[in-house]
ModelCIF file with pLDDT and N, C-alpha, C, O atoms, coordinates in Angstrom:
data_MODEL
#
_entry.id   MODEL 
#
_entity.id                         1 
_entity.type                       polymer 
_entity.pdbx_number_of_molecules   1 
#
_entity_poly.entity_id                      1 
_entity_poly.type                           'polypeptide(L)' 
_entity_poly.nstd_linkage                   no 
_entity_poly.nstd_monomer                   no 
_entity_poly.pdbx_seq_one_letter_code       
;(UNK)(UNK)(UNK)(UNK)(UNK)(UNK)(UNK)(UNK)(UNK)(UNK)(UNK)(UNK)(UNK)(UNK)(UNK)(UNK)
(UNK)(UNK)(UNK)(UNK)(UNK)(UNK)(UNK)(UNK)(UNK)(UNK)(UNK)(UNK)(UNK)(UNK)(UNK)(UNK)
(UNK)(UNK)(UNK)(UNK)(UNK)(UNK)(UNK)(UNK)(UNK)(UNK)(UNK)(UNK)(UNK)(UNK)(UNK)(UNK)
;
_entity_poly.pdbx_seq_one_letter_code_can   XXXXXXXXXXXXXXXXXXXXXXXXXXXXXXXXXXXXXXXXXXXXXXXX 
_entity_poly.pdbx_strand_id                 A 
#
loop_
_entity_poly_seq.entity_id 
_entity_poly_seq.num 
_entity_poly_seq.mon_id 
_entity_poly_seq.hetero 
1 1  UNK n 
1 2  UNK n 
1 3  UNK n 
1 4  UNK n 
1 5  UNK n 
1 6  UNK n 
1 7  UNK n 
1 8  UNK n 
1 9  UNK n 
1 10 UNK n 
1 11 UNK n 
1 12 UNK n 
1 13 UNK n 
1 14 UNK n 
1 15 UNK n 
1 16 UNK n 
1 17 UNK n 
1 18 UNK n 
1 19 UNK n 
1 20 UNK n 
1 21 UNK n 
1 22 UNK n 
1 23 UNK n 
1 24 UNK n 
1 25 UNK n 
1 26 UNK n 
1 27 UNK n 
1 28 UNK n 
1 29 UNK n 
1 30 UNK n 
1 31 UNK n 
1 32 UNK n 
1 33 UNK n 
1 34 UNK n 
1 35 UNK n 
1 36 UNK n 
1 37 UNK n 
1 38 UNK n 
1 39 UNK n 
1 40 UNK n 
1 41 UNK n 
1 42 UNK n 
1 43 UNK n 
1 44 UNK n 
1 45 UNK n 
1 46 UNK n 
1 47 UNK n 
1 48 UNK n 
#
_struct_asym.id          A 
_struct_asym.entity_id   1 
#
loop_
_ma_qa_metric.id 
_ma_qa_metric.mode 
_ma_qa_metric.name 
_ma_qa_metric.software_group_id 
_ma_qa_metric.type 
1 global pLDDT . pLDDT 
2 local  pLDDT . pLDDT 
#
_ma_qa_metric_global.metric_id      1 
_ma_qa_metric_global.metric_value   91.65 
_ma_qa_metric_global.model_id       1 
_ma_qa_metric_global.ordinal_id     1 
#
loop_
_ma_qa_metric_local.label_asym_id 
_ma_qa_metric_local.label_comp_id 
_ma_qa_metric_local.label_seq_id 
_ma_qa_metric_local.metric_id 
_ma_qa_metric_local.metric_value 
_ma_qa_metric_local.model_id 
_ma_qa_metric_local.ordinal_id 
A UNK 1  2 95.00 1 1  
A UNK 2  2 94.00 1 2  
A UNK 3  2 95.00 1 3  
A UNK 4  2 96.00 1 4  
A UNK 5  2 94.00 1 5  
A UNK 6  2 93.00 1 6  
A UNK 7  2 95.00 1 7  
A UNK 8  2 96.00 1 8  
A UNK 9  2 94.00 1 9  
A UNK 10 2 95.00 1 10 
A UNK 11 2 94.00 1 11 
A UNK 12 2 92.00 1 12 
A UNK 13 2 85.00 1 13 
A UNK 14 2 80.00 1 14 
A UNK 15 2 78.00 1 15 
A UNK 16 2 77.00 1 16 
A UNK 17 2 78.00 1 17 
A UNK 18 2 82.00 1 18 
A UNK 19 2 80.00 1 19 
A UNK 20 2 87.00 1 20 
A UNK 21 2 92.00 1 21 
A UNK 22 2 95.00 1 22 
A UNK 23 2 95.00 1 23 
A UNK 24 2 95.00 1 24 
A UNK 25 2 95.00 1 25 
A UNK 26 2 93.00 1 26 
A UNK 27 2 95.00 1 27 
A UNK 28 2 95.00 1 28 
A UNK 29 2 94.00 1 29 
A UNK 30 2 93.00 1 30 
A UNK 31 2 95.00 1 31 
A UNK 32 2 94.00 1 32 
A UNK 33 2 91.00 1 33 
A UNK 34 2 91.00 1 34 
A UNK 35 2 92.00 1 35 
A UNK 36 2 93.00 1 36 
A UNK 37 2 90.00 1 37 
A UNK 38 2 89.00 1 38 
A UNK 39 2 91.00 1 39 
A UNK 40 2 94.00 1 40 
A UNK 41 2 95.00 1 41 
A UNK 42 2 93.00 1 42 
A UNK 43 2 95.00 1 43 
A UNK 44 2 95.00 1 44 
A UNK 45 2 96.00 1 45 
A UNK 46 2 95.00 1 46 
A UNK 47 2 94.00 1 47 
A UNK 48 2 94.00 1 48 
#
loop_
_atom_site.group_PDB 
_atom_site.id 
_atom_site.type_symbol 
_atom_site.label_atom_id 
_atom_site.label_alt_id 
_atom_site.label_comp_id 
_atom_site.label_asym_id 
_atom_site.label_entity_id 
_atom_site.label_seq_id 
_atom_site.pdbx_PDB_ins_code 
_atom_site.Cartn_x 
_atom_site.Cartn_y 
_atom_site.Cartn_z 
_atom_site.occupancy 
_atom_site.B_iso_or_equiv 
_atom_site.pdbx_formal_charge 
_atom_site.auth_seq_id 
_atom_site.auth_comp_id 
_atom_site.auth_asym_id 
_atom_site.auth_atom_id 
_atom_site.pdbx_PDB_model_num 
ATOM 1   N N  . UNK A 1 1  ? 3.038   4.940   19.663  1.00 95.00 ? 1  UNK A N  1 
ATOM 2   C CA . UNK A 1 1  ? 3.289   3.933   18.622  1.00 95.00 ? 1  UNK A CA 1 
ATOM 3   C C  . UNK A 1 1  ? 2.506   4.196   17.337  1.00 95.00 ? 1  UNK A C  1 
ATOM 4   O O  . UNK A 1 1  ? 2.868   3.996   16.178  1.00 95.00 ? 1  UNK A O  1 
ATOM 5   N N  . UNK A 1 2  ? 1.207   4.749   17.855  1.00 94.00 ? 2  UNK A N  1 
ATOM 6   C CA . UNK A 1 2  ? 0.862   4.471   16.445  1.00 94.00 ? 2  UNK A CA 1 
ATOM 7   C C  . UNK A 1 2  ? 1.242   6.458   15.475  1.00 94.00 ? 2  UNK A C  1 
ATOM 8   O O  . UNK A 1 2  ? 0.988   6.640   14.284  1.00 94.00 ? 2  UNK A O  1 
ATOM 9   N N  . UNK A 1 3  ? 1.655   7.224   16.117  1.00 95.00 ? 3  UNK A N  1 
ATOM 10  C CA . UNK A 1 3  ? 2.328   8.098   15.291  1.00 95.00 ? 3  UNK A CA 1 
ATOM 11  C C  . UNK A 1 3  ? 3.209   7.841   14.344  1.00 95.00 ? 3  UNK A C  1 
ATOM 12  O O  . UNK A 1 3  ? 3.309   8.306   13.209  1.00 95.00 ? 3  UNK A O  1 
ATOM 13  N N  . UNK A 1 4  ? 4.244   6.559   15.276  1.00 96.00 ? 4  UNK A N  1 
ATOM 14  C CA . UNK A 1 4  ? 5.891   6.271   15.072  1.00 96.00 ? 4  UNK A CA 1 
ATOM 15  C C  . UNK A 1 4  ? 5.022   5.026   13.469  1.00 96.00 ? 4  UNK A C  1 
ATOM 16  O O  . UNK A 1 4  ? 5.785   4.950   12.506  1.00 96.00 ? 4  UNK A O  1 
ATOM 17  N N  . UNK A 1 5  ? 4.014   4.434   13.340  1.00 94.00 ? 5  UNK A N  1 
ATOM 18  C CA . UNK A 1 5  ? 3.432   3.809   12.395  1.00 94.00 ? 5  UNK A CA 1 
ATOM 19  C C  . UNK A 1 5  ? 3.566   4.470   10.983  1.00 94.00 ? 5  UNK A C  1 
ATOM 20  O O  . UNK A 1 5  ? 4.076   4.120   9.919   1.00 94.00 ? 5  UNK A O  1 
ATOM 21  N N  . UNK A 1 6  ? 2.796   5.727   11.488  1.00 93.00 ? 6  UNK A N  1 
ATOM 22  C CA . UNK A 1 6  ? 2.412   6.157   10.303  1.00 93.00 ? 6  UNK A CA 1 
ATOM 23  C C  . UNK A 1 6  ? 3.626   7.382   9.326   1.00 93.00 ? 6  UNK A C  1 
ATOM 24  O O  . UNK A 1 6  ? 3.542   7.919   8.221   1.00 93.00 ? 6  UNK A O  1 
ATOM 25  N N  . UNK A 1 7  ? 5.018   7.416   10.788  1.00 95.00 ? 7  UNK A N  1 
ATOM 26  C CA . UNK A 1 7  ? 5.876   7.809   9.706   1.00 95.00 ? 7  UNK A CA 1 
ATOM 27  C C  . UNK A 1 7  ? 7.265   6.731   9.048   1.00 95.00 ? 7  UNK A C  1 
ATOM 28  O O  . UNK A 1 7  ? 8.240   7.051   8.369   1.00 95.00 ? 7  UNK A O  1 
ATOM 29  N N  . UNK A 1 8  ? 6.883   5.537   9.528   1.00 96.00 ? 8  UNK A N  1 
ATOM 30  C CA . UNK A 1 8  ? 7.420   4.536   9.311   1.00 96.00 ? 8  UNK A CA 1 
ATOM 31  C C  . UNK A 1 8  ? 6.942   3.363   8.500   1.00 96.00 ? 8  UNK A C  1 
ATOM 32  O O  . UNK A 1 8  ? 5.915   2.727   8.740   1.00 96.00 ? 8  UNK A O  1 
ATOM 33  N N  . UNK A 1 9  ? 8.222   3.020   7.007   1.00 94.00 ? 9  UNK A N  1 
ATOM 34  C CA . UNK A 1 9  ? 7.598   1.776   6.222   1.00 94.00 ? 9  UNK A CA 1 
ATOM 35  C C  . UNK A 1 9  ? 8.842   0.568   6.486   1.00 94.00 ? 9  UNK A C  1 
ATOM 36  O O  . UNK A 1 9  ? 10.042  0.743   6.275   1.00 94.00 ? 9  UNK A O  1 
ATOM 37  N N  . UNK A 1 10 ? 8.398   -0.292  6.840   1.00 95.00 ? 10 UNK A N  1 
ATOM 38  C CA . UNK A 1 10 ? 8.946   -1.256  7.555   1.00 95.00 ? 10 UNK A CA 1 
ATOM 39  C C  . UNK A 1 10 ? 8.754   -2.509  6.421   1.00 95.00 ? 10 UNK A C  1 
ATOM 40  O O  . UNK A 1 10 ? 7.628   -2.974  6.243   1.00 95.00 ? 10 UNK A O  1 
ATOM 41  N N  . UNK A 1 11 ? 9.847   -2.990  5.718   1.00 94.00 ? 11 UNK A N  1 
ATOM 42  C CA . UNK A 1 11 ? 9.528   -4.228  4.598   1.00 94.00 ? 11 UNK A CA 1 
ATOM 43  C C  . UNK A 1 11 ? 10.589  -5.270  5.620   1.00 94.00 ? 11 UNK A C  1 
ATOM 44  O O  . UNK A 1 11 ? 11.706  -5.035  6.080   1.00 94.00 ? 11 UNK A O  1 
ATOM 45  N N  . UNK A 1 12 ? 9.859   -6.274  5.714   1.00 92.00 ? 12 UNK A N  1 
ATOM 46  C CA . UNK A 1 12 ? 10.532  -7.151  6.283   1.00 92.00 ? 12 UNK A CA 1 
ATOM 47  C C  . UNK A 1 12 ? 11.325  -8.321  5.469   1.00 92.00 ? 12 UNK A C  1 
ATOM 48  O O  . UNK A 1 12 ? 11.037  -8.263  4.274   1.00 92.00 ? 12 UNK A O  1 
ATOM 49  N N  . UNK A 1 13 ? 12.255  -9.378  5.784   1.00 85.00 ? 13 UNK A N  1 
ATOM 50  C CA . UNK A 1 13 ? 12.858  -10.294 4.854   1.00 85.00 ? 13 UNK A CA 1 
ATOM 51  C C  . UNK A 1 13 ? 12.275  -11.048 3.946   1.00 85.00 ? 13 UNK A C  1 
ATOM 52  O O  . UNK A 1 13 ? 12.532  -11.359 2.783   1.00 85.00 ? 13 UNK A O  1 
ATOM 53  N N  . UNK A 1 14 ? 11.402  -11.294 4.738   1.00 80.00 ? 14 UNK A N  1 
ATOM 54  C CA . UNK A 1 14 ? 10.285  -12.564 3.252   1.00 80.00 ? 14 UNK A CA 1 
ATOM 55  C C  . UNK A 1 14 ? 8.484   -11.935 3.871   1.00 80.00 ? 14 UNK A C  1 
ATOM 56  O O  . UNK A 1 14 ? 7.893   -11.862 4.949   1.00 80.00 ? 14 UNK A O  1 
ATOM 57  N N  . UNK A 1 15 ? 8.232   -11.638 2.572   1.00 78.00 ? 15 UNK A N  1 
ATOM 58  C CA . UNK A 1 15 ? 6.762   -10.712 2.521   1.00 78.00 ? 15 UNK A CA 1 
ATOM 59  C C  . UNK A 1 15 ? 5.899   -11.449 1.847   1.00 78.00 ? 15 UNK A C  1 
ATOM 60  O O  . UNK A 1 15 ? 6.365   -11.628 0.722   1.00 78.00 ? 15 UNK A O  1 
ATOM 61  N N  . UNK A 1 16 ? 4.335   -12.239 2.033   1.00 77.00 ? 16 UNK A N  1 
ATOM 62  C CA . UNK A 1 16 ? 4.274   -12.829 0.682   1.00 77.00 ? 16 UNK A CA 1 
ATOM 63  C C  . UNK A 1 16 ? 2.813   -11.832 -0.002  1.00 77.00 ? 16 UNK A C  1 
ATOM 64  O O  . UNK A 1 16 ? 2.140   -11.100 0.723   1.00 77.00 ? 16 UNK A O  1 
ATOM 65  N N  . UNK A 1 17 ? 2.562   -12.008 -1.441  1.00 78.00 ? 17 UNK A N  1 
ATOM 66  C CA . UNK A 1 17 ? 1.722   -11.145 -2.181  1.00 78.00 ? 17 UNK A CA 1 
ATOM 67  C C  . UNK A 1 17 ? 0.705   -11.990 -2.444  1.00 78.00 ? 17 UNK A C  1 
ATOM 68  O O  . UNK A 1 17 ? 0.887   -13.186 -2.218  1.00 78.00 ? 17 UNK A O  1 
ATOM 69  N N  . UNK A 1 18 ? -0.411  -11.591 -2.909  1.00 82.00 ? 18 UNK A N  1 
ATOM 70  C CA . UNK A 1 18 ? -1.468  -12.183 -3.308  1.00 82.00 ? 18 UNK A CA 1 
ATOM 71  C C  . UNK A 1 18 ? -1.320  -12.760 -4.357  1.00 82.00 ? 18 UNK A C  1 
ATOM 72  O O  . UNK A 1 18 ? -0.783  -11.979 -5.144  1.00 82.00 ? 18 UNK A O  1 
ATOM 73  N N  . UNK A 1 19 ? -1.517  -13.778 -4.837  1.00 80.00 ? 19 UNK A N  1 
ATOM 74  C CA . UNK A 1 19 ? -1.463  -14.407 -6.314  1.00 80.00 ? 19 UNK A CA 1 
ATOM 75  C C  . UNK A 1 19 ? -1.941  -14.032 -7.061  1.00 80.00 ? 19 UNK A C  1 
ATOM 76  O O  . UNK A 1 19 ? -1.397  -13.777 -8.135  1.00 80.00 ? 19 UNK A O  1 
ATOM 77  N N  . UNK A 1 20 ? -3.571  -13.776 -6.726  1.00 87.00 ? 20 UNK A N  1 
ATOM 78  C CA . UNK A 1 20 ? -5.066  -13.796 -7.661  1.00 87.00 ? 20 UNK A CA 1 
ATOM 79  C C  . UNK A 1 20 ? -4.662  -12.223 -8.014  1.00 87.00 ? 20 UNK A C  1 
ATOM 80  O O  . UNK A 1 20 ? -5.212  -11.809 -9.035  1.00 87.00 ? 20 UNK A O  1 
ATOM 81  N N  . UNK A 1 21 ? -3.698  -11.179 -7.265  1.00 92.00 ? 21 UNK A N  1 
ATOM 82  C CA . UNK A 1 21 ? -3.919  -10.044 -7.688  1.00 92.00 ? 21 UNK A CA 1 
ATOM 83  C C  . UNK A 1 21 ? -3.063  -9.365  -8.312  1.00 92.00 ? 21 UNK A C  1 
ATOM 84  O O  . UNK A 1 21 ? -1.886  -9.520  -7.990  1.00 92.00 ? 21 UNK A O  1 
ATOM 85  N N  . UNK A 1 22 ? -3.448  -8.300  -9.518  1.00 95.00 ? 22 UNK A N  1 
ATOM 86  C CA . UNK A 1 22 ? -2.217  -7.407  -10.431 1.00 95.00 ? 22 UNK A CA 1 
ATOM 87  C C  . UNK A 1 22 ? -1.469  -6.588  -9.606  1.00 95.00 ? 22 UNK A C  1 
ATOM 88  O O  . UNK A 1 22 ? -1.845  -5.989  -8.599  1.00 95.00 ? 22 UNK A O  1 
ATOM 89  N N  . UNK A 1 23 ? -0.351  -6.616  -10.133 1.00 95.00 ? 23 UNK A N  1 
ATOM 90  C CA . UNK A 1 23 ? 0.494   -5.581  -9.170  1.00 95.00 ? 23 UNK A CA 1 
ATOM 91  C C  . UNK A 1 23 ? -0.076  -4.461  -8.750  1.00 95.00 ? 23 UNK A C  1 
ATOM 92  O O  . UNK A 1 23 ? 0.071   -4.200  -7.556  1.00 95.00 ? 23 UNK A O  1 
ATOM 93  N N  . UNK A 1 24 ? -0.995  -3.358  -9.741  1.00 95.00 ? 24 UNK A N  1 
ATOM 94  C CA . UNK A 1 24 ? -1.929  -2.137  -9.006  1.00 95.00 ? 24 UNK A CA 1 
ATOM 95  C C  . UNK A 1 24 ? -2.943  -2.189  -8.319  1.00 95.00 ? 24 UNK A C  1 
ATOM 96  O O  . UNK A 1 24 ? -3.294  -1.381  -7.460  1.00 95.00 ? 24 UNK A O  1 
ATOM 97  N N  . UNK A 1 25 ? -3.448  -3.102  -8.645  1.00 95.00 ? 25 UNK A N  1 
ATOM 98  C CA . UNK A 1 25 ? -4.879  -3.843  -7.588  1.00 95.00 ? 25 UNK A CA 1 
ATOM 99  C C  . UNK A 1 25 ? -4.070  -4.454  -6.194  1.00 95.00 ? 25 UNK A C  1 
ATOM 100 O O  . UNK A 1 25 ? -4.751  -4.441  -5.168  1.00 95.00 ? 25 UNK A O  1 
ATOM 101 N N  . UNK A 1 26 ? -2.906  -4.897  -6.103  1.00 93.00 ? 26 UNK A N  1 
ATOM 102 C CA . UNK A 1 26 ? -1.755  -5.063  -4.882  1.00 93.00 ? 26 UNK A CA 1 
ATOM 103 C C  . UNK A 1 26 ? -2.008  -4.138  -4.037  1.00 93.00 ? 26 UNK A C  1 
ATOM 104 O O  . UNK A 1 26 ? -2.469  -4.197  -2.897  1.00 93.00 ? 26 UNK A O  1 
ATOM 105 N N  . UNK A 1 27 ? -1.487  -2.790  -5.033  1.00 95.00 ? 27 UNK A N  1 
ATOM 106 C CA . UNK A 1 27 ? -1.060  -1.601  -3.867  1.00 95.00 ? 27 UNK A CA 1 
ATOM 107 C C  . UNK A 1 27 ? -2.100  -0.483  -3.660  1.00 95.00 ? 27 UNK A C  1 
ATOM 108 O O  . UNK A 1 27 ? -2.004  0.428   -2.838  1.00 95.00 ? 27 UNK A O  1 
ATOM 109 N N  . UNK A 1 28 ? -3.516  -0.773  -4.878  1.00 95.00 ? 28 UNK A N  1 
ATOM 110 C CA . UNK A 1 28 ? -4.001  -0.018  -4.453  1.00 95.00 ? 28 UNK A CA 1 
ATOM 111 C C  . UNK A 1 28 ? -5.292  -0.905  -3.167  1.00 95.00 ? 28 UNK A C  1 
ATOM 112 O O  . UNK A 1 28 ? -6.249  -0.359  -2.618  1.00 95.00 ? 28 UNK A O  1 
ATOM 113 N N  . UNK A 1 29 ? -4.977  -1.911  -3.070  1.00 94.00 ? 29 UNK A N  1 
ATOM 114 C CA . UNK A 1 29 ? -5.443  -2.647  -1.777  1.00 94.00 ? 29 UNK A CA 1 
ATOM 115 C C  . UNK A 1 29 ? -4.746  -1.906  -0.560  1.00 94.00 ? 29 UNK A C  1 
ATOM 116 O O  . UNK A 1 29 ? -5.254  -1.313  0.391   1.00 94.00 ? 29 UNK A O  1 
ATOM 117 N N  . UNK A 1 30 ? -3.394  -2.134  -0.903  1.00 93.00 ? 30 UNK A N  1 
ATOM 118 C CA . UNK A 1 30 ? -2.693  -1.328  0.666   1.00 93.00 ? 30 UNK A CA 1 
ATOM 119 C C  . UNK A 1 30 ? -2.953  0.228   0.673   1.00 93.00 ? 30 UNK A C  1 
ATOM 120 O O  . UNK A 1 30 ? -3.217  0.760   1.751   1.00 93.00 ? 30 UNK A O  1 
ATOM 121 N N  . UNK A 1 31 ? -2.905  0.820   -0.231  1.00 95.00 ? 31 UNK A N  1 
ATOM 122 C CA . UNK A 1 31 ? -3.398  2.382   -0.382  1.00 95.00 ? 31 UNK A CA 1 
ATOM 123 C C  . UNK A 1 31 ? -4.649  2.308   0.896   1.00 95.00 ? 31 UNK A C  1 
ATOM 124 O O  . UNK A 1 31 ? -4.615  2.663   2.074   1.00 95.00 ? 31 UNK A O  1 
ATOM 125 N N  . UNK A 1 32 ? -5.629  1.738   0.136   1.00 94.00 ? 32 UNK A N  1 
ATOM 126 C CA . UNK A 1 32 ? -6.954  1.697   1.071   1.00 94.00 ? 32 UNK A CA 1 
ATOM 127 C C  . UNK A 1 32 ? -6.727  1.361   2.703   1.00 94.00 ? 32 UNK A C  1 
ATOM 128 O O  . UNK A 1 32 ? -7.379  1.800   3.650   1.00 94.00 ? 32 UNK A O  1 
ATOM 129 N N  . UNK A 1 33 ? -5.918  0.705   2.713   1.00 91.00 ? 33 UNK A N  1 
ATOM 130 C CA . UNK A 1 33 ? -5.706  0.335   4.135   1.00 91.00 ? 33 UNK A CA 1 
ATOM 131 C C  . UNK A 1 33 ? -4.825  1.238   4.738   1.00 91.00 ? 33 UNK A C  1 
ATOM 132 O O  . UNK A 1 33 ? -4.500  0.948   5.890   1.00 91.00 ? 33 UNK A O  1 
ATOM 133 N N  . UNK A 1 34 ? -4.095  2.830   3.983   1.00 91.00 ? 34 UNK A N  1 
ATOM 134 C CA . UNK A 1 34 ? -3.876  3.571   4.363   1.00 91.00 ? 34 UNK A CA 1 
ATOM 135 C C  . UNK A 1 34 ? -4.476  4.807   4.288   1.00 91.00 ? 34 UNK A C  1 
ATOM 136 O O  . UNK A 1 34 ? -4.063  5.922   4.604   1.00 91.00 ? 34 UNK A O  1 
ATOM 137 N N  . UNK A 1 35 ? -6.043  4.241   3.582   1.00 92.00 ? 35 UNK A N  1 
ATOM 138 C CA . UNK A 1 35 ? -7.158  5.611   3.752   1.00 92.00 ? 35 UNK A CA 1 
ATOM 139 C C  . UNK A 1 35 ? -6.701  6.972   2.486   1.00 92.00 ? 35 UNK A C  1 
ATOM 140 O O  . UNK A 1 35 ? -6.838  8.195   2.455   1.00 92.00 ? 35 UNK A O  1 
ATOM 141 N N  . UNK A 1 36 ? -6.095  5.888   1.531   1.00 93.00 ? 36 UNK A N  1 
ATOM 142 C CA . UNK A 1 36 ? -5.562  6.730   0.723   1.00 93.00 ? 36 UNK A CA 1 
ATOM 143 C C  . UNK A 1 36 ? -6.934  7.022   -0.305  1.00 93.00 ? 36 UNK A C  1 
ATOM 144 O O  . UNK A 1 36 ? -6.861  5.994   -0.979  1.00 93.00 ? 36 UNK A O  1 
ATOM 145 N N  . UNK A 1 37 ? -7.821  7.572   -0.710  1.00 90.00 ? 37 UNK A N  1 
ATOM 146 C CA . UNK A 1 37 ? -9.351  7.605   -1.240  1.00 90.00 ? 37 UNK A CA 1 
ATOM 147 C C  . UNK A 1 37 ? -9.080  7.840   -2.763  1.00 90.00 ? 37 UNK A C  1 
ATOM 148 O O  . UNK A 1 37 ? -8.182  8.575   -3.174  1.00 90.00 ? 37 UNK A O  1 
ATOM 149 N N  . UNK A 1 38 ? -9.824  7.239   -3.446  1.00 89.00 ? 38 UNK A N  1 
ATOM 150 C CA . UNK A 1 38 ? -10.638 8.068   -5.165  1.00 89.00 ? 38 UNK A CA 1 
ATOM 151 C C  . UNK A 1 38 ? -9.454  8.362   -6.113  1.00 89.00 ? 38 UNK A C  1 
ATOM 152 O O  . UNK A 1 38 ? -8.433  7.745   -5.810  1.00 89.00 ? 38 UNK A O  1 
ATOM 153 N N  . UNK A 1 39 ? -9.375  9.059   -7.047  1.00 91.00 ? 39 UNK A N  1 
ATOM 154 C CA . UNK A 1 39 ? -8.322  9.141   -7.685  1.00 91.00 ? 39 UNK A CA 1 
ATOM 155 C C  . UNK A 1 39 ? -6.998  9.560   -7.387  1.00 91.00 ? 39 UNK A C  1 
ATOM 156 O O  . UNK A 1 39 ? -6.091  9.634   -8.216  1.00 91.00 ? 39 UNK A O  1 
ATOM 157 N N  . UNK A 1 40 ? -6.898  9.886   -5.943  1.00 94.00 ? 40 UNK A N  1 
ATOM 158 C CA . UNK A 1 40 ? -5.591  9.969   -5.644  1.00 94.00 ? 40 UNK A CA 1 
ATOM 159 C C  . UNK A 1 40 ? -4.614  8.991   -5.187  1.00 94.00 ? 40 UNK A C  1 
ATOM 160 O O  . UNK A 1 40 ? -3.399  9.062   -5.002  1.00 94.00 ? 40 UNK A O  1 
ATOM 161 N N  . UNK A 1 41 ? -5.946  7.539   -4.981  1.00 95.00 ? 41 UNK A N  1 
ATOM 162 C CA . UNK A 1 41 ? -5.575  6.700   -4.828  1.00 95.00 ? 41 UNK A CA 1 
ATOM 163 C C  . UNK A 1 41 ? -4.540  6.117   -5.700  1.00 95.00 ? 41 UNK A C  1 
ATOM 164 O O  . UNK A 1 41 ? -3.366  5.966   -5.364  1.00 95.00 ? 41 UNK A O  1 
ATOM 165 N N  . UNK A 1 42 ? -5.251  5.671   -7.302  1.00 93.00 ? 42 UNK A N  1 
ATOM 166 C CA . UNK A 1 42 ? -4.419  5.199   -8.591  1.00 93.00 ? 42 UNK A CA 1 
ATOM 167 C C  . UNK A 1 42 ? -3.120  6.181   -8.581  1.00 93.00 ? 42 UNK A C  1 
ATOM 168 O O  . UNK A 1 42 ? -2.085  5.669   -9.008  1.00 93.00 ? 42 UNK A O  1 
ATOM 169 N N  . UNK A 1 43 ? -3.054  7.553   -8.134  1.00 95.00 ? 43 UNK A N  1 
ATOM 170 C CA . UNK A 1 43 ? -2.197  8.520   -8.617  1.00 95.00 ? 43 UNK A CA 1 
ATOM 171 C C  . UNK A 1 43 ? -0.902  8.324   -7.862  1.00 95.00 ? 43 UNK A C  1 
ATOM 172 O O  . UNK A 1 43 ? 0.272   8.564   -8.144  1.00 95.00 ? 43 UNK A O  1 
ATOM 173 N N  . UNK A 1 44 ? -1.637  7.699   -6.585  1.00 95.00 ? 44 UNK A N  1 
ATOM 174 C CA . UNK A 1 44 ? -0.009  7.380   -5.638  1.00 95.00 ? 44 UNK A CA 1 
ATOM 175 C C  . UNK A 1 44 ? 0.233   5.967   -6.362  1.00 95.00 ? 44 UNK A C  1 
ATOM 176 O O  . UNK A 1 44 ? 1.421   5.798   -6.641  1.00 95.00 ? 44 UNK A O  1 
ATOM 177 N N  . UNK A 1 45 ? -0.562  4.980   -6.707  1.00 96.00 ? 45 UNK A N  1 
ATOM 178 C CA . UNK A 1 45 ? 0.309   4.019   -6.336  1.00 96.00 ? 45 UNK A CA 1 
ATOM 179 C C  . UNK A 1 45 ? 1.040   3.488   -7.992  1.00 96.00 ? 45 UNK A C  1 
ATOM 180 O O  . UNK A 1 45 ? 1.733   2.486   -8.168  1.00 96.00 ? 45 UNK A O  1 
ATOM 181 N N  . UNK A 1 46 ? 0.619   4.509   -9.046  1.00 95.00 ? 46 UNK A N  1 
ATOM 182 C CA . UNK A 1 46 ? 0.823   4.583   -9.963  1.00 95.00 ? 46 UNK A CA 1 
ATOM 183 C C  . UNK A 1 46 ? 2.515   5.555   -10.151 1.00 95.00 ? 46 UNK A C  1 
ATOM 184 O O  . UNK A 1 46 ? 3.385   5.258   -10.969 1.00 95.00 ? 46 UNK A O  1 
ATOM 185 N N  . UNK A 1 47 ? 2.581   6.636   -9.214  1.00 94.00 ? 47 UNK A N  1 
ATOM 186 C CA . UNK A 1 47 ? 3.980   7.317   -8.370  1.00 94.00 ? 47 UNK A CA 1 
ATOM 187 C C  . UNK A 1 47 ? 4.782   6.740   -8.185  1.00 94.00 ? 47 UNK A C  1 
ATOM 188 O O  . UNK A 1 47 ? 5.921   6.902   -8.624  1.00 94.00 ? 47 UNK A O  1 
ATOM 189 N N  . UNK A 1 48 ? 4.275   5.654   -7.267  1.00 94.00 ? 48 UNK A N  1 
ATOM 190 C CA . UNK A 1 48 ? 5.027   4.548   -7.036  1.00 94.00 ? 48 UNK A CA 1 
ATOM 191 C C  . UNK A 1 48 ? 6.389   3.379   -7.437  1.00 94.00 ? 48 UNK A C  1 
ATOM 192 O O  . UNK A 1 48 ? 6.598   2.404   -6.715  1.00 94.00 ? 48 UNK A O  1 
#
């Protein structure tokens, strides 16, 4: 399972977002929680 995780992005019907946060501070929150590090961080989610 957790292989089948990490080549799988799964958006479900109703998702909710943080209020307090900017859309890049959003994803580069989830970046981190995919161990995405340092300036390659901004670079993906700026790709994005």
């Amino acid at each position: 399972p957790k292989e089948i995780r990490r080549l799988v992005g799964y958006m479900p019907d109703f998702f909710g977002v943080y209020d307090d946060m900017k859309v890049i501070e959003y994803l580069e929150f989830f970046a981190a929680a995919y161990r995405i590090r340092g300036p390659e961080r901004r670079r993906v989610c700026d790709e994005k």
